[in-house]
Protein backbone atom coordinates (compact mmCIF):
# COMPACT_ATOMS: atom_id res chain seq x y z
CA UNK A 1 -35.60 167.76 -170.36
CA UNK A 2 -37.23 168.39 -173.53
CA UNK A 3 -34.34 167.28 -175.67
CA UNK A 4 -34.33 163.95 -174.30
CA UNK A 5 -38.17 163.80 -173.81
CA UNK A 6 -39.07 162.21 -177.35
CA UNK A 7 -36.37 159.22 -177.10
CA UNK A 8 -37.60 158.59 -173.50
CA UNK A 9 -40.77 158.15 -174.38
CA UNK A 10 -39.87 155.56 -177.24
CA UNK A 11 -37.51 153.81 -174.84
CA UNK A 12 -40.23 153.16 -171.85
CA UNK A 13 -42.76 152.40 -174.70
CA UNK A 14 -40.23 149.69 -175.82
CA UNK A 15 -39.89 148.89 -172.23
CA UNK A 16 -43.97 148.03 -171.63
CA UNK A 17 -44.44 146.26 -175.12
CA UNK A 18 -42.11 144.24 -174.05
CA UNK A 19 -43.07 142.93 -170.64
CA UNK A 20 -44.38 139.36 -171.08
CA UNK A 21 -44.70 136.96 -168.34
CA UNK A 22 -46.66 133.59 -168.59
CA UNK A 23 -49.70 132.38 -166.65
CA UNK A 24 -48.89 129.34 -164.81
CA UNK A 25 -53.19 128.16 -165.68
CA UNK A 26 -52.37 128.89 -169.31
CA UNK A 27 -48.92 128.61 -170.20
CA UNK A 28 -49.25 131.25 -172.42
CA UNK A 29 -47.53 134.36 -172.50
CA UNK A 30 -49.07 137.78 -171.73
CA UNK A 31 -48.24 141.43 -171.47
CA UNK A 32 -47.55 141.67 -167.84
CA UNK A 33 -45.94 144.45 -165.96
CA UNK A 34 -46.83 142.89 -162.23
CA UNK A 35 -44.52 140.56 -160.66
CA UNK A 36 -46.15 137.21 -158.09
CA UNK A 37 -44.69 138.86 -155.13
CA UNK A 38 -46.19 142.71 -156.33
CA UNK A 39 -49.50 140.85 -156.55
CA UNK A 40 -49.73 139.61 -153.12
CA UNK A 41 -49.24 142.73 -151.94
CA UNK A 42 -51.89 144.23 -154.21
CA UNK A 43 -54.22 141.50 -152.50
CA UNK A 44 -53.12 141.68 -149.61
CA UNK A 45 -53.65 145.45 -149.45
CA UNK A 46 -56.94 145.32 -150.95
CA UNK A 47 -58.22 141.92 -148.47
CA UNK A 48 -59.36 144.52 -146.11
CA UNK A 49 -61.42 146.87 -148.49
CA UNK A 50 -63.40 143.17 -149.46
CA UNK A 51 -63.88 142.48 -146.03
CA UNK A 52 -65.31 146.18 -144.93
CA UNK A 53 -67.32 146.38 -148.29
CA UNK A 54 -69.11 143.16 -147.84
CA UNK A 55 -69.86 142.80 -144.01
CA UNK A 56 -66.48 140.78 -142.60
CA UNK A 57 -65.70 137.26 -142.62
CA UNK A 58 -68.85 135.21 -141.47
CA UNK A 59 -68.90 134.41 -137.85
CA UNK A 60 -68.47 130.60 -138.28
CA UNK A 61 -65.21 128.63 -137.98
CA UNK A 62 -66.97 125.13 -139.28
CA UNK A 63 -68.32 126.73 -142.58
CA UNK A 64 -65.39 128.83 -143.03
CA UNK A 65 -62.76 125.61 -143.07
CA UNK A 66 -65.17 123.55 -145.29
CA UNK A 67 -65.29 126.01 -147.95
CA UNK A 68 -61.38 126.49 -146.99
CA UNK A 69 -61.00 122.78 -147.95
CA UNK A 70 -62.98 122.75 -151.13
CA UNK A 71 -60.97 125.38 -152.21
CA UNK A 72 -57.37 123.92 -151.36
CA UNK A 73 -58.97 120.69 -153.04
CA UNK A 74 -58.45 122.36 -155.80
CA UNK A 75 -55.76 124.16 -155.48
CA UNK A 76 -53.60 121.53 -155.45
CA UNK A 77 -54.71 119.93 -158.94
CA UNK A 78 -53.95 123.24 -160.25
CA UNK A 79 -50.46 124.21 -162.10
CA UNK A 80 -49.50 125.84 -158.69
CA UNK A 81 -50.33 123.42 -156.41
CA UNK A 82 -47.62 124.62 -153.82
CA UNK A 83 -49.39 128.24 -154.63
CA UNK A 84 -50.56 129.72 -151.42
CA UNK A 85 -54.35 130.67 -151.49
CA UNK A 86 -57.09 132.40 -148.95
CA UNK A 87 -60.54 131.57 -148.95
CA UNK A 88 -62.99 133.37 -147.06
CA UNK A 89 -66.95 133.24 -146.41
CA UNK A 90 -67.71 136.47 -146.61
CA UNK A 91 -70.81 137.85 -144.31
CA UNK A 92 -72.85 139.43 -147.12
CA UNK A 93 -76.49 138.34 -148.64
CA UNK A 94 -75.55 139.20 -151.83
CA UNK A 95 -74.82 136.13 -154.07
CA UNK A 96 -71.49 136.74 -155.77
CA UNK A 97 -68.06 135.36 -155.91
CA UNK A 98 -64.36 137.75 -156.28
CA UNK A 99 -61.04 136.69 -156.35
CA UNK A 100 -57.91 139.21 -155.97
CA UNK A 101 -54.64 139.25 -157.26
CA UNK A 102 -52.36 136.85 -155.08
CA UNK A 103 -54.81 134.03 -154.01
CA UNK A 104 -57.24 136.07 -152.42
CA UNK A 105 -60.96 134.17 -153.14
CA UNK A 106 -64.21 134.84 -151.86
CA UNK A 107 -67.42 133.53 -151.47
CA UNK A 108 -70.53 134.91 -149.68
CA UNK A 109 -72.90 133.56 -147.25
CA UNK A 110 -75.67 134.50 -150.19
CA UNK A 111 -74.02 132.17 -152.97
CA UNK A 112 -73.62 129.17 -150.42
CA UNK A 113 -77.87 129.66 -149.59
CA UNK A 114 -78.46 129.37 -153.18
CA UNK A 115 -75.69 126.94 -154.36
CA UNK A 116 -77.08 123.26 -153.72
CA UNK A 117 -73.86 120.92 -153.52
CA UNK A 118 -70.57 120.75 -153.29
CA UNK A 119 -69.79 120.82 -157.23
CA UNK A 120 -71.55 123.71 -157.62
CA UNK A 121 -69.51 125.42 -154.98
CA UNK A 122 -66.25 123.69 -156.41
CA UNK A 123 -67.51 125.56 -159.76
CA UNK A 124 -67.77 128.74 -158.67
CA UNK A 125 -63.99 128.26 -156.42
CA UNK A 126 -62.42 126.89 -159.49
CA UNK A 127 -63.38 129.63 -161.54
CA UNK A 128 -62.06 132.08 -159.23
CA UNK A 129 -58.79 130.58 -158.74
CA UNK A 130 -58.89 130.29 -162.95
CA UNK A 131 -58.81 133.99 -163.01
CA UNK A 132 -55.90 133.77 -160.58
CA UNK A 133 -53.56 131.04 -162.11
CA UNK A 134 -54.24 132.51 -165.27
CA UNK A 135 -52.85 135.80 -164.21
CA UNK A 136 -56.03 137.96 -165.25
CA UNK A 137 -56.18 141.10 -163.26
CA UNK A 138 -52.82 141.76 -163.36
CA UNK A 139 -52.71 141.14 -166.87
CA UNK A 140 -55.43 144.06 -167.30
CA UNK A 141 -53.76 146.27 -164.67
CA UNK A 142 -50.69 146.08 -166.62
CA UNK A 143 -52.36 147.53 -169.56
CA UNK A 144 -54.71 150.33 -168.26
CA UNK A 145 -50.83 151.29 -166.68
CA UNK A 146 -49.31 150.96 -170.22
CA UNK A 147 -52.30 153.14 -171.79
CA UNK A 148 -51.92 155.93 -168.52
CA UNK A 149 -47.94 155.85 -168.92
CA UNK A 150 -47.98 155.95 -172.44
CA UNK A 151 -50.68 158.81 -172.69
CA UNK A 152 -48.70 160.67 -170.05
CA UNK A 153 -45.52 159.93 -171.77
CA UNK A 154 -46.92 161.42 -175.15
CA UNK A 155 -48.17 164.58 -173.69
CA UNK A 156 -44.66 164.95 -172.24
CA UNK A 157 -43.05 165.41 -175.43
CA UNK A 158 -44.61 168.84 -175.19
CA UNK A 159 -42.86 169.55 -171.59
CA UNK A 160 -40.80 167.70 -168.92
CA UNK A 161 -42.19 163.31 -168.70
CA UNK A 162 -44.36 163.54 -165.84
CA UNK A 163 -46.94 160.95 -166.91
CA UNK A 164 -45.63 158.24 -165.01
CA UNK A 165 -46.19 159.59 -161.32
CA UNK A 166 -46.99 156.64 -158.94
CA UNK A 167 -46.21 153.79 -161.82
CA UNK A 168 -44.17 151.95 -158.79
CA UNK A 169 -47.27 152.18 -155.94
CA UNK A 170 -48.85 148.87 -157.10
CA UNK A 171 -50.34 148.11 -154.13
CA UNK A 172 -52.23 151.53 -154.09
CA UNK A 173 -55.19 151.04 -155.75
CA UNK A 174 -58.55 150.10 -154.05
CA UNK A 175 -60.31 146.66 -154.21
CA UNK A 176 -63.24 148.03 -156.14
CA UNK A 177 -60.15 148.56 -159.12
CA UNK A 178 -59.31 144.32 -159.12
CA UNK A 179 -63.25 143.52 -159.10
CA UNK A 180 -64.15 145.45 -162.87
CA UNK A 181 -65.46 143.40 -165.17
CA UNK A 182 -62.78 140.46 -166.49
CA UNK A 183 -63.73 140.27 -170.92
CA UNK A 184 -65.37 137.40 -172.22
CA UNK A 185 -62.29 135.70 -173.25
CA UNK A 186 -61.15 135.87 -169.92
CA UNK A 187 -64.33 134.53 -168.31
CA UNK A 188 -64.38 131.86 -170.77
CA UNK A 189 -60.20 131.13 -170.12
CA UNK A 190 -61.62 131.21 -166.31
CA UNK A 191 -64.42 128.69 -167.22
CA UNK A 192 -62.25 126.17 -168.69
CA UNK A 193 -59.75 126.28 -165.62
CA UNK A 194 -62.45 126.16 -164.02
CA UNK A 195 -63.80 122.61 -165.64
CA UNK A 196 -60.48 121.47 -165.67
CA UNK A 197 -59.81 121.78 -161.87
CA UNK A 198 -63.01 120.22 -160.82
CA UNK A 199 -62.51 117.37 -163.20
CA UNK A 200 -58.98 116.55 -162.05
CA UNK A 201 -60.59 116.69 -158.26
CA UNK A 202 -63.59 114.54 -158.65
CA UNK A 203 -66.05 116.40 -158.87
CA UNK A 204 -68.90 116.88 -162.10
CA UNK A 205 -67.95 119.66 -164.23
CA UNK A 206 -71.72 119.91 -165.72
CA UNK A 207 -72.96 121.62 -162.12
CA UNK A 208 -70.42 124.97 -162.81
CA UNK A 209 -73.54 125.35 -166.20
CA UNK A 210 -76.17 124.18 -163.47
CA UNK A 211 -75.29 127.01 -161.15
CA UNK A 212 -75.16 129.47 -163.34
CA UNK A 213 -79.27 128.46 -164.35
CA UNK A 214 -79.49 128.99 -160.86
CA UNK A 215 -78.13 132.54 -160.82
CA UNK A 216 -80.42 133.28 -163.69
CA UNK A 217 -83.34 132.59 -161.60
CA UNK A 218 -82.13 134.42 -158.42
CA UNK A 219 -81.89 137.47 -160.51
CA UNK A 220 -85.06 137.25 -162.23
CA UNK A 221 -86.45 136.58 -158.92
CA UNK A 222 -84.69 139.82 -157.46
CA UNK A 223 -85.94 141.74 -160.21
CA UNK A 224 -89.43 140.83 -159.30
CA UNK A 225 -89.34 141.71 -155.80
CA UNK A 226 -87.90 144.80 -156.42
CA UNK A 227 -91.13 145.35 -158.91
CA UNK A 228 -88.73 145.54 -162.37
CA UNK A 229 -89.29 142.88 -165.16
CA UNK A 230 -88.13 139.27 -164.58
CA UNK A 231 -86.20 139.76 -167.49
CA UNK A 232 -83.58 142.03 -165.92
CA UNK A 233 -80.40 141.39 -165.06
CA UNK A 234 -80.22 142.50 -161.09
CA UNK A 235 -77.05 145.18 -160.58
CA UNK A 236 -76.15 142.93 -157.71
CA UNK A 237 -76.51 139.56 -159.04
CA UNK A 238 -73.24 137.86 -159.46
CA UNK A 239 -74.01 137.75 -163.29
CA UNK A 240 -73.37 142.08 -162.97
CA UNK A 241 -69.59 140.96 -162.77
CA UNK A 242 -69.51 137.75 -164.52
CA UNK A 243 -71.29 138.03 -167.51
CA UNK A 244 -71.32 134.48 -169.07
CA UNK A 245 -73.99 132.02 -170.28
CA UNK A 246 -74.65 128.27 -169.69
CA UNK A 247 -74.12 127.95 -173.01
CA UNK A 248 -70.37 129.79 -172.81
CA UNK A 249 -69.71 127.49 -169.79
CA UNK A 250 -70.56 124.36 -171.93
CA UNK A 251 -68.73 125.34 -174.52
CA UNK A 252 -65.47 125.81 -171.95
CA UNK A 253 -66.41 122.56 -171.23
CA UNK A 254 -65.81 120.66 -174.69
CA UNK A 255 -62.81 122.97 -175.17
CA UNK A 256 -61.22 121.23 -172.06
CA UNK A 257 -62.22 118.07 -173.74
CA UNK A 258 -62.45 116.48 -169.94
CA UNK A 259 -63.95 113.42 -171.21
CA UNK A 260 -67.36 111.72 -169.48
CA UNK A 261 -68.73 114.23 -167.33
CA UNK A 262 -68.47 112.03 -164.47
CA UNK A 263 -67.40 113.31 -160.49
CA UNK A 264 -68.87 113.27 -157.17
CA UNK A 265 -71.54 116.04 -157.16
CA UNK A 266 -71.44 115.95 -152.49
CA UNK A 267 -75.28 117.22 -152.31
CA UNK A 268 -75.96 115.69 -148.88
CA UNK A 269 -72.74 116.57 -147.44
CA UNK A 270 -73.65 119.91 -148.54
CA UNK A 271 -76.63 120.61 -147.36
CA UNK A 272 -75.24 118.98 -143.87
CA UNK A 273 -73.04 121.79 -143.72
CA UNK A 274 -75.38 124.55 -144.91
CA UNK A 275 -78.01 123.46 -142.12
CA UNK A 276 -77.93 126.36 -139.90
CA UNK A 277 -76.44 129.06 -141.84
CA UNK A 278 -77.52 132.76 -141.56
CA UNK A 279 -79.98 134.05 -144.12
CA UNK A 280 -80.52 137.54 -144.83
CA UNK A 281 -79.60 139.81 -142.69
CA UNK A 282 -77.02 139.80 -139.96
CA UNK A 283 -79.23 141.21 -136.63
CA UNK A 284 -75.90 142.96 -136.10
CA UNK A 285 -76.36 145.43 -138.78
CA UNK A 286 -80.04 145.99 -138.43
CA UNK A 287 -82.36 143.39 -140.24
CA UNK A 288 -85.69 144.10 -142.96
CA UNK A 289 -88.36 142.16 -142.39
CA UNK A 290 -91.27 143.77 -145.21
CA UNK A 291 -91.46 147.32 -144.96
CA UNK A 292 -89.72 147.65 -142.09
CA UNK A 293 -86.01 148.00 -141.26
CA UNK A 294 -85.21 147.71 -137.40
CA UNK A 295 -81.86 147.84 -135.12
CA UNK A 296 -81.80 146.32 -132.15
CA UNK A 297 -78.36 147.44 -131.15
CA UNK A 298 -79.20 151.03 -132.13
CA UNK A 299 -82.55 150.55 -131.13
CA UNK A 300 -84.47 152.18 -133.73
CA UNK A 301 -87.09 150.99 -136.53
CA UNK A 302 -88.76 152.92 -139.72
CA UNK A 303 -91.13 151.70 -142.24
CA UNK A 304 -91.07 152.71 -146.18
CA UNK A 305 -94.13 153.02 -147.84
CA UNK A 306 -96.24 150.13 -149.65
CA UNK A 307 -94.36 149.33 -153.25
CA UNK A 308 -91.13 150.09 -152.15
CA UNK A 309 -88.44 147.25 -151.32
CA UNK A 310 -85.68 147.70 -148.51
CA UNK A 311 -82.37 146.79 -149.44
CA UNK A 312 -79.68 146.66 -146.08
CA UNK A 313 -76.31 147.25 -146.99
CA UNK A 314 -73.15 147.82 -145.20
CA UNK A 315 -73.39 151.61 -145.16
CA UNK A 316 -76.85 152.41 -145.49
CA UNK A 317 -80.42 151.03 -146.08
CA UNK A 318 -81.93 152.04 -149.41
CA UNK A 319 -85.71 150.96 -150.43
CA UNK A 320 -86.67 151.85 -153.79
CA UNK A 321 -89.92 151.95 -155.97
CA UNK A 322 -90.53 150.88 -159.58
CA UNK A 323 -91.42 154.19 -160.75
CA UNK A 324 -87.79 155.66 -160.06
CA UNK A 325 -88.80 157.09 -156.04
CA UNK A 326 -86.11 156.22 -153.55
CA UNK A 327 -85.41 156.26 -149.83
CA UNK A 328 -82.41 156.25 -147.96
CA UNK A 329 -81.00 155.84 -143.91
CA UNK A 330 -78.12 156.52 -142.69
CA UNK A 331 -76.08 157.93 -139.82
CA UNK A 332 -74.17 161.19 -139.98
CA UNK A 333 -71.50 162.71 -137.67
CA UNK A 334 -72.62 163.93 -134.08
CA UNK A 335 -74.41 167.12 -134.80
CA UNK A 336 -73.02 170.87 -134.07
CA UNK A 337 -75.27 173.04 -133.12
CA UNK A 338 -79.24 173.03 -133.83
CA UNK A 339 -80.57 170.16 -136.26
CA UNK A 340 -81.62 172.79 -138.54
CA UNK A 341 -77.78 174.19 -138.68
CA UNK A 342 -76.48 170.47 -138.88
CA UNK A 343 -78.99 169.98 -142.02
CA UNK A 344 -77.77 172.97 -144.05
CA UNK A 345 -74.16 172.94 -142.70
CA UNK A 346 -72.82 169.37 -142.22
CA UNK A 347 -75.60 167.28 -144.15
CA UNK A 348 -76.19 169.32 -146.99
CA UNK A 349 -72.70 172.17 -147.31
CA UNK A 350 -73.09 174.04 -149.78
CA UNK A 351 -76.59 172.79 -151.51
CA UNK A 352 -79.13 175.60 -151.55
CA UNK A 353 -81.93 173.86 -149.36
CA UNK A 354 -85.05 175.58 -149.30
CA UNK A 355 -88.21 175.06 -146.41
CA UNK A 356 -85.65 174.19 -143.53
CA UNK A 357 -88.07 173.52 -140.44
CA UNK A 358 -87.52 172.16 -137.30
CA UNK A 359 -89.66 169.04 -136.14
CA UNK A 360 -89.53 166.24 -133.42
CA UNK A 361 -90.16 162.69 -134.22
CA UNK A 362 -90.77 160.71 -131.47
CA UNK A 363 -88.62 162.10 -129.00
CA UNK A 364 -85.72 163.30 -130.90
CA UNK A 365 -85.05 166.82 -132.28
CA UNK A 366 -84.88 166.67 -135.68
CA UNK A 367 -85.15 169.48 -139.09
CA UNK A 368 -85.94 168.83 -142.19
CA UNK A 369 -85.25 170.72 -145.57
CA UNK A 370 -85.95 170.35 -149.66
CA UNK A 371 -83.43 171.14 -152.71
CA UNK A 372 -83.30 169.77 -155.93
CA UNK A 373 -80.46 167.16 -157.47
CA UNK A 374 -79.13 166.31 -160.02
CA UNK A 375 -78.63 162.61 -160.61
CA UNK A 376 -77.05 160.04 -163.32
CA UNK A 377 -81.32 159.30 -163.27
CA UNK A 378 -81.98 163.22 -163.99
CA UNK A 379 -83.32 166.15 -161.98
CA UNK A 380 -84.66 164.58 -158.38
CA UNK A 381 -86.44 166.46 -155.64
CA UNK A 382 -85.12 165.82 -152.37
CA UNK A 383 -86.39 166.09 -148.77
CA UNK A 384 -83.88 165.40 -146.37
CA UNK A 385 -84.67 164.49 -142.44
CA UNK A 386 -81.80 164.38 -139.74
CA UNK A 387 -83.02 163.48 -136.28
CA UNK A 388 -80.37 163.61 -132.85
CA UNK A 389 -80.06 160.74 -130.60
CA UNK A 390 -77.99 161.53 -127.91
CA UNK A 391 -74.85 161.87 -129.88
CA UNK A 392 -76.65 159.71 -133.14
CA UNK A 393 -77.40 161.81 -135.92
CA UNK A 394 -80.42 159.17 -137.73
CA UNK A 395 -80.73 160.55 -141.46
CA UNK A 396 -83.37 160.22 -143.76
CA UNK A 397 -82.89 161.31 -147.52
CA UNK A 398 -86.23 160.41 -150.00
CA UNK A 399 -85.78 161.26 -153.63
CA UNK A 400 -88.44 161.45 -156.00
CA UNK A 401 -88.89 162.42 -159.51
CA UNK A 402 -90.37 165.86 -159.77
CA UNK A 403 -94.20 164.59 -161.39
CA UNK A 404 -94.08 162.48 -158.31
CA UNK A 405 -93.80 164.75 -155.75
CA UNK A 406 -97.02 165.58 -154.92
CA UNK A 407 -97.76 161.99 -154.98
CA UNK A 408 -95.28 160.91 -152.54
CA UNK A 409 -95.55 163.76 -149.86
CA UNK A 410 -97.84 161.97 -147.00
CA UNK A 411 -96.41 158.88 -147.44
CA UNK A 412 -92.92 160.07 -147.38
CA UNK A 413 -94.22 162.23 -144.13
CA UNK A 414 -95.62 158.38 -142.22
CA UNK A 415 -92.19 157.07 -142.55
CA UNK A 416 -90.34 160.19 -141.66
CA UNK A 417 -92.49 159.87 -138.18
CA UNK A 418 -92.53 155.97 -138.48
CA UNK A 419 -88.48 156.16 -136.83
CA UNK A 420 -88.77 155.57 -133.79
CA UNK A 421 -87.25 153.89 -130.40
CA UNK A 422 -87.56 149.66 -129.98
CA UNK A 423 -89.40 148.60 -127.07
CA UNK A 424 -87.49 145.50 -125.02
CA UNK A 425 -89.62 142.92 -126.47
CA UNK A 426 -88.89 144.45 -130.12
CA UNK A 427 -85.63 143.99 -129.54
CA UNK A 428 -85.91 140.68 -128.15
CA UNK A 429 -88.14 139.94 -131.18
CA UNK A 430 -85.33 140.39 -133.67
CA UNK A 431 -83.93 136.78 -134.29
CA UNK A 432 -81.98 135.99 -137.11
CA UNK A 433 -83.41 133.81 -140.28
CA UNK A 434 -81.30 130.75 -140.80
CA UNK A 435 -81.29 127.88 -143.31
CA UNK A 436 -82.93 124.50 -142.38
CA UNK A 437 -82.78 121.40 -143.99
CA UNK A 438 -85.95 119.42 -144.30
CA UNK A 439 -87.03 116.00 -145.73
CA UNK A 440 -90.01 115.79 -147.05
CA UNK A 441 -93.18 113.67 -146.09
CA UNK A 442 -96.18 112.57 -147.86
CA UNK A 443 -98.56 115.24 -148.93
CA UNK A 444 -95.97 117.91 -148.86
CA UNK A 445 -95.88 120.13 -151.61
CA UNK A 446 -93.97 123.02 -152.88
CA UNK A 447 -96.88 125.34 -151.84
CA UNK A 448 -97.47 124.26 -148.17
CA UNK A 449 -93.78 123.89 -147.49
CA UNK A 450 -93.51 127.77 -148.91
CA UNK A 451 -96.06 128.99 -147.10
CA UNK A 452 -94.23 128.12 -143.68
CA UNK A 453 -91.43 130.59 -144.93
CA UNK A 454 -90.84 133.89 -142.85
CA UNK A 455 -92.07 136.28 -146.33
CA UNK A 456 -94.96 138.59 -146.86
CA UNK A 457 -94.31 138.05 -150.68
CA UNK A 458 -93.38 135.71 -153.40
CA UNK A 459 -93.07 132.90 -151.17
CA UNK A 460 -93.43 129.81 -153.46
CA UNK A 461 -91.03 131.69 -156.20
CA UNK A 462 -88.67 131.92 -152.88
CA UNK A 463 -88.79 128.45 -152.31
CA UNK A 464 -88.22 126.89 -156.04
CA UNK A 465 -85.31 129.40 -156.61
CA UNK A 466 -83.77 128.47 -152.97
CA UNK A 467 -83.78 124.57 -154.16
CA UNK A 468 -83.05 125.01 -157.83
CA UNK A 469 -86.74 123.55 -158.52
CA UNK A 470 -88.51 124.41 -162.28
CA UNK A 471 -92.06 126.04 -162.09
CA UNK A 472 -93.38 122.14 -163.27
CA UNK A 473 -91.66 120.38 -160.40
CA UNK A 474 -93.20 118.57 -157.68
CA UNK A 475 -92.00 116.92 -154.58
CA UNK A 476 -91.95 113.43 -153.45
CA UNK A 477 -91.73 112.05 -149.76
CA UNK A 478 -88.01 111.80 -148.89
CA UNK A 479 -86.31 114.64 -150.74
CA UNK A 480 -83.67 116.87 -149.12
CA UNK A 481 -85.04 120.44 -149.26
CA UNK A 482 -83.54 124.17 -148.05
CA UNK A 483 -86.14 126.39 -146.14
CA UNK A 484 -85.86 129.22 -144.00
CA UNK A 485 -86.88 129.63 -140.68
């Protein structure tokens, strides 16, 4: 083996240098290991892994087949038309956008509250299906491969080739893998197929720059509710994962040269089909309303302190503070054994916890133990709480930096004994929010129409961000308007 491992290695480096395929969006040719069929079943594989990550498809056939028919719109003014392509709504508040390999394209319920017409939507599609036509993830899949092979390959010379160990499993990888950052030149290729799809299916190619203002001042508006500067980019803003510009999206624009910036822009169409949709929360997976988080199918409810902002995600509910303190709920396996046992040896294996005690909260036997962590945010103190159910294990983990604390210790102690059981009429109480559409009548104005809103903060913010309106703007009688009710 090692007499032949040095040619080998020059032969299969040969072999991956040499793998060019073109992208049908670009015509031009690329390294490219993947074949179309191997890329369906890398999407297809990872469709589930979007679906579980981001809360399911939404729950609505009449919203699902509009955005479905925006998206084949375009489609078929692509260089594929006959390509086969998925859309999907996808039940998360979290304004983004994803495509995978193979035609897979996404949209949440979050981008579609915050979008404000149908060419802003058709942006955001067309970029997606960009990325696919023009081959993008498999073209950087094919060389992180050709860097792992080639590294493995190398260190081979040494000893028997080895480096290439699962090259064929394609499909194998996780969908987190196809949603990494795409580089600027491929945003800006995605841009311009973008402009080029919309154009060719009537709509304006100016609104894919006008969203993107508007996903600016989502994220400076997240950033102030969560008590960080305006002027921070929010992790889970959609501009985390596509990191472009309104000025890189006009420039796409004169590179595809589409002429007059004409095209249907569909606002009150739009906003037809919007009326109605869920906002925030899904009262399936618990909802936050303020402080408080509350389940009315698990028929529980806690409250963080004052200063910190609850965040409900798919596996757990995390509320942080500006100063770095955090708090987290989740659910653990049933419990074996006392709580205290279940703390130190399910919860917490193998961490040295220190001041293990056992409490009740409201009902439920629970224990509760400190340690210190180490985090990517340096050394944390930790208090973790674990409270039984029945055969629910309700977990609460609050992290603090160490000068803290002190500072957070009663506080931390109200919400730990703020978990308790919904009455009936709680859980009758929990309704979900929902977009309305409104016109508006003489003597409205941004700040009595905001104040209607279902917020304890921020509300007129809320309200200019939800309809794309600048700080300066005012309202006159007869305009279209989202609110939430």
């Amino acid at each position: 083996m090692r007499r032949f491992s040095a040619p080998l290695a020059a032969l299969l480096s040969l072999s991956l240098l040499s793998s060019c395929q073109t992208a049908p969006g670009t015509g031009r040719s690329n390294f490219n290991i993947v074949s179309a069929d191997e890329e369906k079943k890398m999407g297809g594989e990872a469709h589930p892994d979007i679906l579980k990550q981001f809360g399911g498809a939404y729950d609505d056939p009449g919203v699902q087949a509009y955005v479905a028919g925006i998206g084949q719109r375009l489609v078929v003014h692509t260089e594929t038309p006959a390509a086969e392509f998925r859309f999907t709504v996808l039940n998360s508040t979290i304004v983004n956008a994803m495509a995978l390999p193979g035609g897979y394209v996404y949209v949440t319920r979050g981008l579609l509250s915050l979008a404000d017409d149908e060419a802003e939507l058709a942006g955001v599609i067309g970029h997606e299906i960009g990325h696919v036509t023009a081959r993008h993830t498999a073209q950087r899949y094919s060389q992180a491969m050709a860097a792992n092979v080639l590294t493995g390959v190398l260190g081979a010379v040494a000893g028997a080739v080895t480096g290439v160990s699962g090259f064929g499993d394609l499909a194998g990888l996780g969908a987190n893998a196809y949603l990494q950052g795409f580089s600027r030149d491929q945003e800006s290729e995605a841009d311009q197929l973008g402009i080029r799809y919309m154009n060719t299916s009537g709509w304006n190619p100016e609104y894919m720059a006008t969203f993107l203002g508007k996903l600016r001042d989502e994220s400076r508006l997240e950033a102030a509710l969560a008590g960080r500067s305006p002027d921070e980019v929010d992790q889970y803003s959609m501009f985390a994962s596509h990191p472009r510009t309104i000025d890189r999206v006009k420039d796409a624009a004169k590179a595809v040269d589409a002429g007059p910036q004409a095209g249907a822009v569909g606002r009150e169409q739009y906003l037809a089909r919007i009326d109605g949709l869920l906002y925030g929360d899904d009262p399936a997976e618990g909802v936050v309303r303020g402080r408080v988080f509350a389940h009315s199918g698990l028929g529980v409810r806690f409250e963080v302190p004052a200063g910190f902002r609850l965040i409900n995600g798919a596996k757990a509910v995390n509320a942080g503070a500006p100063d770095g303190a955090l708090v987290r709920f989740d659910m653990g396996p049933e419990a074996q054994g006392d709580m205290g046992t279940y703390l130190q040896n399910q919860w917490a294996k193998g961490a040295r916890l220190s001041d293990i005690q056992a409490i009740e909260i409201n009902g439920m036997p629970a224990a509760t133990g400190v340690t210190r962590l180490n985090t990517n945010k340096g050394a944390m103190d930790a208090r973790l709480v674990a409270a039984r159910d029945g055969k629910a294990v309700y977990r609460l983990l609050f992290l603090t930096p160490p000068n803290l604390t002190g500072q957070y210790r009663d506080s931390f102690r109200e919400t730990t004994y703020s978990l308790r059981h919904l009455s009936d009429g709680e859980k009758a109480d929990i309704r979900p929010l929902r977009i309305k559409i409104i016109t508006t009548k003489p003597g409205d104005t941004v700040e009595t129409l905001a104040a209607r809103m279902p917020f304890q903060d921020h509300k007129v913010e809320r309200f200019r961000v939800l309809n794309g309106l600048s700080d300066a703007q005012t309202l006159t009688p007869g305009l279209k308007l989202k609110t939430v009710i």
